[in-house]
Structures are given as structure tokens and as C-alpha cells.
Protein backbone atom coordinates (compact mmCIF):
# COMPACT_ATOMS: atom_id res chain seq x y z
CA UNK A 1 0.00 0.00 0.00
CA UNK A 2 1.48 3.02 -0.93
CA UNK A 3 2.18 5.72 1.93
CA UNK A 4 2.56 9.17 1.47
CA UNK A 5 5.35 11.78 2.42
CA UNK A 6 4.51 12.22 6.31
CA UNK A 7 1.73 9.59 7.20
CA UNK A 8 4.43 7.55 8.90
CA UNK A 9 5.49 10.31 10.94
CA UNK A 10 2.03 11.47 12.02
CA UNK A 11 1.35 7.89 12.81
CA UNK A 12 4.38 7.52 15.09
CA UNK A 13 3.39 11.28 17.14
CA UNK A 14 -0.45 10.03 17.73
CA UNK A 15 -0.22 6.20 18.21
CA UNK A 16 1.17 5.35 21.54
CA UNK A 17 4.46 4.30 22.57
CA UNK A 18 5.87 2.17 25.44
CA UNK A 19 7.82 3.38 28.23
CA UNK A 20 11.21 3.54 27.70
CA UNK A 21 14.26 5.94 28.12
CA UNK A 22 14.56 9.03 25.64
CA UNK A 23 16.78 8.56 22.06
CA UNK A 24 20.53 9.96 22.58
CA UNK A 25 20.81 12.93 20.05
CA UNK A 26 23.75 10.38 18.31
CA UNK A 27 21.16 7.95 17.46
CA UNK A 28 19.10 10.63 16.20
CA UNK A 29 21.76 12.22 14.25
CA UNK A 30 22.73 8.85 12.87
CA UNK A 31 19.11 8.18 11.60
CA UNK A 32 19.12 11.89 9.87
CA UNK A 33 22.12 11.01 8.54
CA UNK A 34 20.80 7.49 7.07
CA UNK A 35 17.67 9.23 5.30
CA UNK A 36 19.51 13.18 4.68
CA UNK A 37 16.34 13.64 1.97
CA UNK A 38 13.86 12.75 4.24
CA UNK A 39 15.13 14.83 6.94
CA UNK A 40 15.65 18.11 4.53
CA UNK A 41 11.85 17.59 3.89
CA UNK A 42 10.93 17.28 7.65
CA UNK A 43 9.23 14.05 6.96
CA UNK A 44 11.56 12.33 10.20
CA UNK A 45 11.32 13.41 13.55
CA UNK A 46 14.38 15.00 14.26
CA UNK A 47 15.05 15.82 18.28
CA UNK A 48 17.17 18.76 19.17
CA UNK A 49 18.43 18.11 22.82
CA UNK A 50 20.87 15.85 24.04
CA UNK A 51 18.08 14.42 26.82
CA UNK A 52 14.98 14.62 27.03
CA UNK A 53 12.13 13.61 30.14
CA UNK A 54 9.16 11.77 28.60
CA UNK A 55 5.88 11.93 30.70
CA UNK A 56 5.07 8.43 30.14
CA UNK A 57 1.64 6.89 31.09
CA UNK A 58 0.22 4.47 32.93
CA UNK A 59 -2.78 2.98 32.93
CA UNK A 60 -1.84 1.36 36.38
CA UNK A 61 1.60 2.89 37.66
CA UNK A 62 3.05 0.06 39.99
CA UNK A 63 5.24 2.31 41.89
CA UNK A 64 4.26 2.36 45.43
CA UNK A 65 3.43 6.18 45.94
CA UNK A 66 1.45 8.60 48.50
CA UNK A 67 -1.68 10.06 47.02
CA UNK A 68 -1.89 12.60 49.80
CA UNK A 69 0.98 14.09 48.64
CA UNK A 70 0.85 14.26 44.66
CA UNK A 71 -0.60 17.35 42.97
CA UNK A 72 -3.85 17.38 40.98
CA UNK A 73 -1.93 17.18 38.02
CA UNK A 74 1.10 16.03 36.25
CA UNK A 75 2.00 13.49 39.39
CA UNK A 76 2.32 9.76 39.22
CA UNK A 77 -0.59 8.88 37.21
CA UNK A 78 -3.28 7.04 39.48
CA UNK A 79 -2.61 3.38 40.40
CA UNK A 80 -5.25 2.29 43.30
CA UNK A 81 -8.95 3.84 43.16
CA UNK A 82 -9.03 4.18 46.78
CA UNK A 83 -11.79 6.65 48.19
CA UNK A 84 -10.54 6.06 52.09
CA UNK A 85 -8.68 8.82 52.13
CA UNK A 86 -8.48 12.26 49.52
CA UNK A 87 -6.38 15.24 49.28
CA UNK A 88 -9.41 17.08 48.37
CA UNK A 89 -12.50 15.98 50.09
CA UNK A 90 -14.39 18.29 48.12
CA UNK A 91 -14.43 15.75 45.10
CA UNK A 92 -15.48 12.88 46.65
CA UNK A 93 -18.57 15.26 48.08
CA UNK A 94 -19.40 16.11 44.12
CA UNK A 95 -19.58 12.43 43.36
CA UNK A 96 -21.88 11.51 46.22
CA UNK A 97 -23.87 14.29 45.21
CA UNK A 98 -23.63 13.60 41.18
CA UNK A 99 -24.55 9.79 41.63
CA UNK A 100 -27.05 10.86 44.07
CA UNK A 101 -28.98 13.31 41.62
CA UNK A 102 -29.36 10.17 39.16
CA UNK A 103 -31.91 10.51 36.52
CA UNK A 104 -33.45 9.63 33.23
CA UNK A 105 -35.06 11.26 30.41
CA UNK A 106 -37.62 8.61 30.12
CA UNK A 107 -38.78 9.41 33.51
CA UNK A 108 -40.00 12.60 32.70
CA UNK A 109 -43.64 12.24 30.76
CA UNK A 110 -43.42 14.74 27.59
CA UNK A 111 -46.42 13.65 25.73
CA UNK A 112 -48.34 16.85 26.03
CA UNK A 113 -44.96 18.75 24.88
CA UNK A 114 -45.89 17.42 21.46
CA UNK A 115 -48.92 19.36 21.19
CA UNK A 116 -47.97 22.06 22.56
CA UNK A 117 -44.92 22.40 20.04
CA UNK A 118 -47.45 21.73 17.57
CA UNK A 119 -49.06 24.94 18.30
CA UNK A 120 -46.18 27.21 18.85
CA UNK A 121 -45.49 29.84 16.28
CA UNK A 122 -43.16 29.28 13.97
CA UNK A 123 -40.74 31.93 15.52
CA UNK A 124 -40.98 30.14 18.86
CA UNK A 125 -40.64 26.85 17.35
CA UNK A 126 -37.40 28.41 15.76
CA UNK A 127 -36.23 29.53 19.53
CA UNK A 128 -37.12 26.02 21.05
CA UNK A 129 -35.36 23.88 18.36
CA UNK A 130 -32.43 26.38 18.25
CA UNK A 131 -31.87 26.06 21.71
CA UNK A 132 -31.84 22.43 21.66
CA UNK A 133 -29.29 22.15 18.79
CA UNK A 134 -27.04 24.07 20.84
CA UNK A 135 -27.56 22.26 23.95
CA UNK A 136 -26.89 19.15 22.16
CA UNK A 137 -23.51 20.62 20.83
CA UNK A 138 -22.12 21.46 24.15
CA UNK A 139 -23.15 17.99 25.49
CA UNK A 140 -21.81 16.33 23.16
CA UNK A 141 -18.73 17.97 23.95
CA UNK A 142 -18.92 17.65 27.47
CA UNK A 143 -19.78 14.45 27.43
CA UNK A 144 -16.35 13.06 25.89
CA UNK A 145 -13.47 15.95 26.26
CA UNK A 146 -13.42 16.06 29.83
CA UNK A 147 -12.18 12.46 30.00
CA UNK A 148 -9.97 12.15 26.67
CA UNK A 149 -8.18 15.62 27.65
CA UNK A 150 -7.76 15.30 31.62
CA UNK A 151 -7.77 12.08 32.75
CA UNK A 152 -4.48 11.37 31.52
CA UNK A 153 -2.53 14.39 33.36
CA UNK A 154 -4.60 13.59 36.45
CA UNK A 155 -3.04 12.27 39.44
CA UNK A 156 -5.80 12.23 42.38
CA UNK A 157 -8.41 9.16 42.48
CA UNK A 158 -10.89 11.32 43.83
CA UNK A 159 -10.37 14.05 41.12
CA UNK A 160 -10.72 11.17 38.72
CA UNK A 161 -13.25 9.69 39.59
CA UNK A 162 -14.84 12.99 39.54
CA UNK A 163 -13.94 14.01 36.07
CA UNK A 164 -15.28 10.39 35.29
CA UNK A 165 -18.70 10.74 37.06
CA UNK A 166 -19.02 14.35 35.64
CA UNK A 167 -18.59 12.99 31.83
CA UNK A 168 -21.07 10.60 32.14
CA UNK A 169 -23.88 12.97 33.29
CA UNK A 170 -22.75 14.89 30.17
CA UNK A 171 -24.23 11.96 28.31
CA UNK A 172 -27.61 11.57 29.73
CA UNK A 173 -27.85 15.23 28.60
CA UNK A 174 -27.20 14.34 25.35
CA UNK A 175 -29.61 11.21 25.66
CA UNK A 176 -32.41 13.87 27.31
CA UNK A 177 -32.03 16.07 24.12
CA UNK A 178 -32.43 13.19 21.57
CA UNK A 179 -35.37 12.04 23.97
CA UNK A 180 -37.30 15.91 23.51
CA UNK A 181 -36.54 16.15 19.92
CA UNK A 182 -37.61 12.26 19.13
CA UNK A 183 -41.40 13.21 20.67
CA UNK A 184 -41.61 16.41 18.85
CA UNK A 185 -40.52 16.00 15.12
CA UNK A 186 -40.95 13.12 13.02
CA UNK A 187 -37.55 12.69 11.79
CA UNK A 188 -34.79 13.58 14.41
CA UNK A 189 -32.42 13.16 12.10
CA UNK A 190 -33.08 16.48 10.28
CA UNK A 191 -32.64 18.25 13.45
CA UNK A 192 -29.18 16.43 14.44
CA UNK A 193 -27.90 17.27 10.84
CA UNK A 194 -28.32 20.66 11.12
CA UNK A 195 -26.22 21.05 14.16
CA UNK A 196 -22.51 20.78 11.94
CA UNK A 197 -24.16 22.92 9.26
CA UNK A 198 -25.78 25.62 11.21
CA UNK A 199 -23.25 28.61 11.12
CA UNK A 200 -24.43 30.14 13.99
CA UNK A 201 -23.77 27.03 15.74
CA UNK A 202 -20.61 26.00 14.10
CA UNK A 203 -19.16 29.55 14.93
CA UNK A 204 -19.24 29.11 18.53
CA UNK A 205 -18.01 25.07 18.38
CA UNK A 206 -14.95 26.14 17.30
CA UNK A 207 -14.46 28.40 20.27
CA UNK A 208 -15.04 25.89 22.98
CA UNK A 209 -13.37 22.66 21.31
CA UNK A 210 -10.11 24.47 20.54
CA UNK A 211 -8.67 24.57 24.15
CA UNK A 212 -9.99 20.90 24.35
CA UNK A 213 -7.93 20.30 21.43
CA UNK A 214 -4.76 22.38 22.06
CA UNK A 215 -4.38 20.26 25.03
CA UNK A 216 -4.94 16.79 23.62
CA UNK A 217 -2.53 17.69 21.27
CA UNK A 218 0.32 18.93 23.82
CA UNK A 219 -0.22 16.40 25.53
CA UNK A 220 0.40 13.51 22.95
CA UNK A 221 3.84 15.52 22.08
CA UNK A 222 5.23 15.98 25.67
CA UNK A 223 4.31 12.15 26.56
CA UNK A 224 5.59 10.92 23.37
CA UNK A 225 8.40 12.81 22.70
CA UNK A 226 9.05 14.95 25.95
CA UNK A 227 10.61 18.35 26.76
CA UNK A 228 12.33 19.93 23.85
CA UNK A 229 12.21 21.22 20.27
CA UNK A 230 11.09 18.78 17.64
CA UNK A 231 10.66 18.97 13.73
CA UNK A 232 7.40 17.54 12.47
CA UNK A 233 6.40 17.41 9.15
CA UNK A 234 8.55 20.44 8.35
CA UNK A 235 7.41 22.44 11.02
CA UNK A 236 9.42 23.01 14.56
CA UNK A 237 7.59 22.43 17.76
CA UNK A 238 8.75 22.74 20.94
CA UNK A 239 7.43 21.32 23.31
CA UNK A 240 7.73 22.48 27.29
CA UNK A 241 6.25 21.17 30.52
CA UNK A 242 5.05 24.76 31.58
CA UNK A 243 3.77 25.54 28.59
CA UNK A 244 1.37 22.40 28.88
CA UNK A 245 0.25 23.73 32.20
CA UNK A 246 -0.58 26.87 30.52
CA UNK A 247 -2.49 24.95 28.50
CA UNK A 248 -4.20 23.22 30.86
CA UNK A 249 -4.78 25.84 33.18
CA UNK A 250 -6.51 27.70 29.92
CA UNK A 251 -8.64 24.91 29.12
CA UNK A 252 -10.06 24.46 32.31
CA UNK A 253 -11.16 28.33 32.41
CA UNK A 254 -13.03 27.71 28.84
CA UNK A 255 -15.08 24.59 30.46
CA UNK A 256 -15.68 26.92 34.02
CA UNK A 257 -16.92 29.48 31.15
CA UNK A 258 -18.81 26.55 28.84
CA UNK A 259 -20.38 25.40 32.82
CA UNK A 260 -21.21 29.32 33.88
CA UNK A 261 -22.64 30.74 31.15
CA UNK A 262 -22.91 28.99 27.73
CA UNK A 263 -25.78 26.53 28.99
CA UNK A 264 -28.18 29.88 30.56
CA UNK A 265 -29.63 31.17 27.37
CA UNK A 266 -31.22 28.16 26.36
CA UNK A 267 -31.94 27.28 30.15
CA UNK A 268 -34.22 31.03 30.39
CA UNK A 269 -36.29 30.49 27.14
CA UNK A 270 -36.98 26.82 28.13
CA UNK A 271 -38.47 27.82 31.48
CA UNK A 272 -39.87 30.61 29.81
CA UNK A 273 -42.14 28.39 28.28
CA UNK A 274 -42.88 26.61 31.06
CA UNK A 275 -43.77 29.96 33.25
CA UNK A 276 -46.72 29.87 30.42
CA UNK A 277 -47.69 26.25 31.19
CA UNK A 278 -45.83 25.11 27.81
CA UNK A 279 -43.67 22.89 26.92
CA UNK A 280 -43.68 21.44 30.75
CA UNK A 281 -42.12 18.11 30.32
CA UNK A 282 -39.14 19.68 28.69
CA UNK A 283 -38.58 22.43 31.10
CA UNK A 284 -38.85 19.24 33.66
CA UNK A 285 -35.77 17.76 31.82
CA UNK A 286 -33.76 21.02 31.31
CA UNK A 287 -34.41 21.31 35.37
CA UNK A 288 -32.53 18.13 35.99
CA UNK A 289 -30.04 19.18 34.01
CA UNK A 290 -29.17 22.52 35.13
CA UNK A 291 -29.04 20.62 38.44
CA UNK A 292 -25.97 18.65 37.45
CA UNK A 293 -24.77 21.75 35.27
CA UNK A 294 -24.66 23.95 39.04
CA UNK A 295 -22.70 20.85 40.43
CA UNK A 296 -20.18 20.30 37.54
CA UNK A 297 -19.44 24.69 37.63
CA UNK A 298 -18.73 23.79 41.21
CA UNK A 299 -16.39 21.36 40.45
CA UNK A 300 -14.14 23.63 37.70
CA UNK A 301 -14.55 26.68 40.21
CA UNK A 302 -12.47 24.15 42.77
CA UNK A 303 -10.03 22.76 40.79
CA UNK A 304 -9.11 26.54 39.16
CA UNK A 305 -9.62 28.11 42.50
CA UNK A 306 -7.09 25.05 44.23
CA UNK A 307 -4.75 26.04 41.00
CA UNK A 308 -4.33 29.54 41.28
CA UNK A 309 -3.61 29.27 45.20
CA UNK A 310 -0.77 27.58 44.68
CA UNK A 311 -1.40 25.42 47.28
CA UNK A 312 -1.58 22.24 44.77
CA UNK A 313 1.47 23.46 42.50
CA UNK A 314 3.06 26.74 43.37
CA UNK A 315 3.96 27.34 39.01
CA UNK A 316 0.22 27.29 38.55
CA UNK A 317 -0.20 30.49 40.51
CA UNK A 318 2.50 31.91 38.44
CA UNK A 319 0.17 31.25 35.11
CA UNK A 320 -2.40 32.59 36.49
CA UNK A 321 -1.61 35.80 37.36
CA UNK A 322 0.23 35.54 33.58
CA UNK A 323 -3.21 34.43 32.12
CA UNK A 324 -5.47 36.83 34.10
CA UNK A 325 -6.07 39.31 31.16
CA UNK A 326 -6.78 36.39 28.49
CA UNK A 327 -9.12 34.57 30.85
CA UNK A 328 -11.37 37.34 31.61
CA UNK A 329 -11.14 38.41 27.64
CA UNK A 330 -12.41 34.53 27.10
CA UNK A 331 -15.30 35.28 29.77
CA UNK A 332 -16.15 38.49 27.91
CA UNK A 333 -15.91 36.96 24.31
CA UNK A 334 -18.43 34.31 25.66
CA UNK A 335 -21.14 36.54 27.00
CA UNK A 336 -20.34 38.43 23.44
CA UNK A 337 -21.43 35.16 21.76
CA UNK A 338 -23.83 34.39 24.00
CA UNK A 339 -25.70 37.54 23.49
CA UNK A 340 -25.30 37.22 19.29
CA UNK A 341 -27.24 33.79 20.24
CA UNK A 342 -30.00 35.29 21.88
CA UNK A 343 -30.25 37.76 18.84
CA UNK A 344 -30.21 34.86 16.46
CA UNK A 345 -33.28 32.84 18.46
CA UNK A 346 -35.09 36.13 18.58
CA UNK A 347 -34.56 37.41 14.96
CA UNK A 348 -38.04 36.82 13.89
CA UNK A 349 -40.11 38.09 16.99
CA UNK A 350 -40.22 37.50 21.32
CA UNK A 351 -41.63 35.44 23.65
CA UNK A 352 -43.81 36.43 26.38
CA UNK A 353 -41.51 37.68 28.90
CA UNK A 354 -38.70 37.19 27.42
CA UNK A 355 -36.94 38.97 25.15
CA UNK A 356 -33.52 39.84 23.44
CA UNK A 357 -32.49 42.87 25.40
CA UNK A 358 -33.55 41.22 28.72
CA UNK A 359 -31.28 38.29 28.11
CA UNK A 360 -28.34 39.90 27.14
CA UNK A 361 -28.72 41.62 30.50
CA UNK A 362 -28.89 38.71 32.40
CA UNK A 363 -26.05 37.29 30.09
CA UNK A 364 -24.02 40.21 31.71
CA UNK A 365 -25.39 39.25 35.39
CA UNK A 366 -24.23 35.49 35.42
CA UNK A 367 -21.07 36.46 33.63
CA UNK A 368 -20.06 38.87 36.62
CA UNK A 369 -21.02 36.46 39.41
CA UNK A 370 -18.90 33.77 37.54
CA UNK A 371 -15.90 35.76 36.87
CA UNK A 372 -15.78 36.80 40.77
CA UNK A 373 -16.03 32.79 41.67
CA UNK A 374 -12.77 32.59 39.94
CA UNK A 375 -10.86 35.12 40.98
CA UNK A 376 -11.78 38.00 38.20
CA UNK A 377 -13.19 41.48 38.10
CA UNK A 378 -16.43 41.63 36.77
CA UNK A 379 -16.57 42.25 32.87
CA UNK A 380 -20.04 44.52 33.68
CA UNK A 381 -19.66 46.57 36.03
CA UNK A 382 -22.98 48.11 35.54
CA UNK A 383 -24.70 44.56 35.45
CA UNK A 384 -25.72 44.19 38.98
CA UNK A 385 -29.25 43.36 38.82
CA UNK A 386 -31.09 39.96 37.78
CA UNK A 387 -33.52 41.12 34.79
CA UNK A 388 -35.64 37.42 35.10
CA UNK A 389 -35.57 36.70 39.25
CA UNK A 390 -38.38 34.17 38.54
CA UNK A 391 -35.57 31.88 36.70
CA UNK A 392 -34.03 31.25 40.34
CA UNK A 393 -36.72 28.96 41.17
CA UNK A 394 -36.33 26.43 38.39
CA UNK A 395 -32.44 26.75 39.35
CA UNK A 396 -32.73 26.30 42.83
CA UNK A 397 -34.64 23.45 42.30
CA UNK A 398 -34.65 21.42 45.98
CA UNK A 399 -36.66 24.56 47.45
CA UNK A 400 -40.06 23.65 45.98
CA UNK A 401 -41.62 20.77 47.79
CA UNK A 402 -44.65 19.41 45.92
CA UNK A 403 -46.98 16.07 46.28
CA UNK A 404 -45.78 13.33 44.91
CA UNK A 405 -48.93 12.56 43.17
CA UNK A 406 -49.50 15.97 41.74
CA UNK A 407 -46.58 16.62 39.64
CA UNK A 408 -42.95 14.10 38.65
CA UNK A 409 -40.44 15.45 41.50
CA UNK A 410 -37.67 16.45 40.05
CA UNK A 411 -36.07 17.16 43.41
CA UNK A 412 -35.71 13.73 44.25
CA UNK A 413 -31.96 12.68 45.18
CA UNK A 414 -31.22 9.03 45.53
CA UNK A 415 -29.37 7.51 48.49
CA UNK A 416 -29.30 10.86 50.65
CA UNK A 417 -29.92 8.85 54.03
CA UNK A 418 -27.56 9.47 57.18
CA UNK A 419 -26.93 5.79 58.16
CA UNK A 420 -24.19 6.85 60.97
CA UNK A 421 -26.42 7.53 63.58
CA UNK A 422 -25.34 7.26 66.98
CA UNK A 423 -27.26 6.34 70.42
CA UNK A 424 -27.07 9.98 71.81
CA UNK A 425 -28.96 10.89 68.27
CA UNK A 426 -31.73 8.98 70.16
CA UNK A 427 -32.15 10.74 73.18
CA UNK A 428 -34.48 13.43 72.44
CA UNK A 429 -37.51 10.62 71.72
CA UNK A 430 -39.58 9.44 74.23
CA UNK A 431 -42.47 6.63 73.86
């Protein structure tokens, strides 16, 4: 089969390699001197420093190490799942509470939401369908990158497990949408299709899965062919340990920013709806998933918040105080986009209650409370207001109590009983 100029050397960078100790630069000036053409067109790898320290990994490291002591990331990659003990309890809190929230779309009755979507308007069948196009992009996302670009830098069990629980909540999402959109149209698939051609949409994919993929692709280099400068396919790379954590540390802000803000126009109009006794099964769903959305911003907020302490890894504070101008320009640029989309679902008229303007000024509102979580000034100063209060109680969503038999409760957690009870616990009863 004939192979052209370069496939072999792509193939070597992406596929994985064993463990073993870094190429001398001899041998690697004796192989550019074996194949002198090959080199002069950069289709070899060609390494420039004497040494070099691979990162490689593990899928079960069987040195004996202490967890308590390695960082978050870019330790000894995790050996034992072991939950006795964590570095950061507040981890092993967000998976009780993730597993604890379980759900299913199927659980929700949306048979009326049919004919009620039936009888929209067009323009609010526009907003409605919009909004679930989008939601299923950054799901689908979500619902992958989290575990392809982290888990192999992480070094915590508990923060693993975490990452791991949090990615598969991602996908019930995704499930939920397909679930809404199945009992609406009659062929999904003209919905889903739409999603990679739809420019409004596409514009904004590119934004969030370009950190995702900046640091897949550092990664691969530094744990492949470690520290140093490398010439691939022509072109020089170097790659550089701090420079990942850069990365990293940048990536992480654009998912706090996909978790804080990018999910709340589409959450409004859908309970929009539902303030007008439409669309109710859905706004059911999106409740449930806001839920997890609240716990999985809680989670980024940590692990950035534990990062820029330096508490975890004293260079990480250094990046972010080097960073703090380009993350809060990424936190602007997203309410930016985020108020374009509310133009876009609004370009052909308003919903009751809810309209462009007032969005983009609760766009503004979230964006400032998120920023401070994090460490930033706000990016509105003037925004200090919530246009839409009555969205806070389909966010805070454990405060309304209800019969069972009068509506599905969507407040239900799972396995949220104190079993250690002790006899003094006891002592206030009397029979």
C-alpha cells in the first residue's frame, strides 16, 4: 500500500508508545544522517536536545506512591482507586452528590410537549429547536473531552473519579435532548444534521473545542516525545512542561466558562415556556439538568480556584496571574457570543416575557457572578441586577416541595440517608 510523504510520521506522534528511556541525540543524528532527503523535507522526527524527560503513562503505575501528597496534576498517574482517604475531600462530596442526583429522560412524561410544540409559532418553534441544537452541541462535547483531555494528566483518584462521574452525566444530557426532539418531530435526524451545518452554531463550536484540542494535542507531544524542540512534518515544535500547564490551566477556564454561562440562554427560554404552562415536560428535563450543570461549575470553580492558590502546584499560581487578562477576555468573548445567540433565536419576533435585550442583561449578570467565583473582576460593572428573578426557582430546584402525586419530582436525590447515627442521636424521643 502506498504511503505518502509524512503519514508515517504522524502515525508515530499520535499512536502510543511504550515506556522507555529518551533517544541519545547520536542515534538521532545517525538516523538523519541514514535518510539526509527525508530529513531536509521534515518528513523524520528530528530531536534537538541531548536528553529529554518523557511523561510516560500508565494505565496502572506500579510504583508504590502517596496520594496525599501528589498534585492534581502532572503526578504519578493514578494506580489504586481508593476513596478512604483524599487530598481534596471536596471531590469525593461532588460524586456523592452527582450519583445521588441520578436521573433519566424517560422518567420525565413529555407527551403533552408534542402538542404544545405543535401549536407554537413558527418563531418560537425556531427559539425552542435552536436552543436544543445548541444544547446538544455542548453535550456532546462535554460528554467526551473532559475524559480524553484530563484524565491522563490527572493524578488524584478522587479528582478522577470525579472528572469520570461528571462525563457521564454529560451523556444523559445528550440522551435527554435526543429524547425531547424524538417526541416532537418526526424525523430527528433532520434536526441532528443541522447542528454541523448551522453557522451560527458552528461559529461558537470552534471556540469551545479548541482549548480541548490544544491540550490533547500537547499532551500527545510531551508524553511521546518529551521536553524539547522537535521537527514535524517540516514544522518546529517545541514542546515544554510549563507551557502544557498553561495549556491546561486555559482549558479548564473555557469549560468553568462553557459550565457558567454557555448553557443559561437556552436554560431562560426553556423555562420561559414553562412559566406559560408550555412545553412542561421539557422544562422538567432542562431542570434536571441545570441541576448537574450547578454541580459540575462547582467542580471547575475548585479545581481553578485550588490552581491559582498555589497550594496544589506553586507554578500554577505563576500562570495565572500571567493568564489573568486572556481569561477574563475569554469570559467576555463568551457573553459576546452568548448575546449574538440570543439575537439569532429572537430574529423573527419574542416570547412572552422574554426577550432579546432582557437576556443579554442577564447574560451580563451570570457572567459577573462567575468571573468573581474565579478570581476576576467583573466584565459589567454596571450589570448588577437579575432582569428574570423568577428563573431562580427552576435553578434552585430542591426549594419547591410538591406532592408526589401531583406533579414528577424532580427534586428527588437518591441515596441521601444518614446511616451513621449514633445512640445519643436517640435521646431526644420518648415513647
Amino acid at each position: 500500500m502506498a504511503v505518502r510523504p509524512g503519514t508515517a510520521i504522524i502515525r508515530a506522534v499520535l499512536s502510543p508508545l511504550p515506556a522507555r528511556r529518551a533517544p541519545s541525540a547520536s542515534l538521532t543524528r545517525a538516523h538523519s544522517s541514514r535518510c539526509p532527503q527525508a530529513a531536509r523535507r521534515g518528513h523524520c522526527r528530528r530531536i534537538a536536545e541531548a536528553t529529554l524527560t518523557i511523561m510516560a503513562y500508565s494505565i496502572f503505575s506500579r510504583t508504590d506512591n502517596d496520594q496525599l501528597k501528589e498534585p492534581m496534576f502532572f503526578g504519578q498517574p493514578v494506580n489504586v482507586a481508593r476513596y478512604d482517604q483524599q487530598k481534596y475531600p471536596i471531590f469525593e462530596k461532588l460524586i456523592e452528590k452527582q450519583l445521588s442526583f441520578f436521573w433519566r429522560p424517560e422518567e420525565v412524561d413529555i407527551s403533552q410537549d408534542r402538542i404544545d410544540y405543535q401549536n407554537l409559532p413558527e418563531h418560537e418553534k425556531h427559539i425552542f429547536i435552536s436552543n436544543l441544537k445548541y444544547q446538544t452541541l455542548l453535550d456532546s462535547i462535554q460528554g467526551r473531552s473532559p475524559n480524553v483531555a484530563l484524565l491522563p494528566l490527572v493524578s488524584l483518584p478522587e479528582l478522577e473519579t470525579w472528572i469520570e462521574t461528571w462525563a457521564f452525566s454529560e451523556t444523559i444530557h445528550s440522551r435527554s435532548y435526543t429524547h425531547i426532539i424524538r417526541n416532537i418531530v418526526n424525523d430527528p435526524s433532520i434536526i441532528f444534521d443541522d447542528i454541523v451545518r448551522n453557522e451560527n452554531i458552528k461559529l461558537r463550536a470552534n471556540d469551545i473545542s479548541s482549548y480541548y484540542d490544544n491540550l490533547i494535542h500537547q499532551t500527545m507531544l510531551y508524553s511521546q516525545l518529551g521536553a524539547g524542540e522537535h521537527v514535524i512534518n517540516g514544522e518546529t515544535q517545541r514542546v515544554d512542561l510549563r507551557e502544557l500547564k498553561k495549556t491546561l490551566y486555559l482549558c479548564l477556564m473555557n469549560v468553568n466558562i462553557l459550565e457558567a454561562i454557555r448553557f443559561y440562554v437556552s436554560f431562560a427560554c426553556s423555562f420561559a415556556f414553562a412559566e406559560r404552562k408550555l412545553m412542561e415536560g421539557n422544562a422538567k428535563i432542562i431542570r434536571l439538568i441545570a441541576r448537574d450543570e450547578a454541580l459540575h461549575l462547582t467542580g471547575t470553580q475548585h479545581i481553578l480556584n485550588i490552581m491559582r492558590s498555589g497550594h496544589d502546584d506553586p507554578e500554577f499560581a505563576t500562570i495565572a496571574r500571567e493568564v489573568e487578562q486572556q481569561c477574563f477576555d475569554m469570559f467576555r468573548d463568551a457573553a459576546e457570543q452568548e448575546k449574538r445567540w440570543a439575537d439569532y433565536l429572537f430574529k423573527d419576533g419574542s416570547m412572552i416575557g422574554l426577550n432579546k435585550d432582557i437576556l443579554a442583561q442577564y447574560v451580563e449578570y451570570i457572567t459577573n457572578i462567575r468571573m468573581s467565583a474565579v478570581g476576576l473582576k467583573p466584565a459589567f460593572p454596571n450589570a448588577k441586577n437579575n432582569p428574570i428573578p423568577w428563573i431562580n426557582t427552576w435553578l434552585a430546584s430542591d426549594t419547591v416541595q410538591v406532592a408526589p402525586q401531583e406533579v414528577e419530582l424532580s427534586s428527588y436525590l437518591v441515596g441521601q440517608i444518614d446511616a451513621e447515627v449514633s445512640a445519643d442521636d436517640l435521646n431526644d424521643f420518648e415513647l
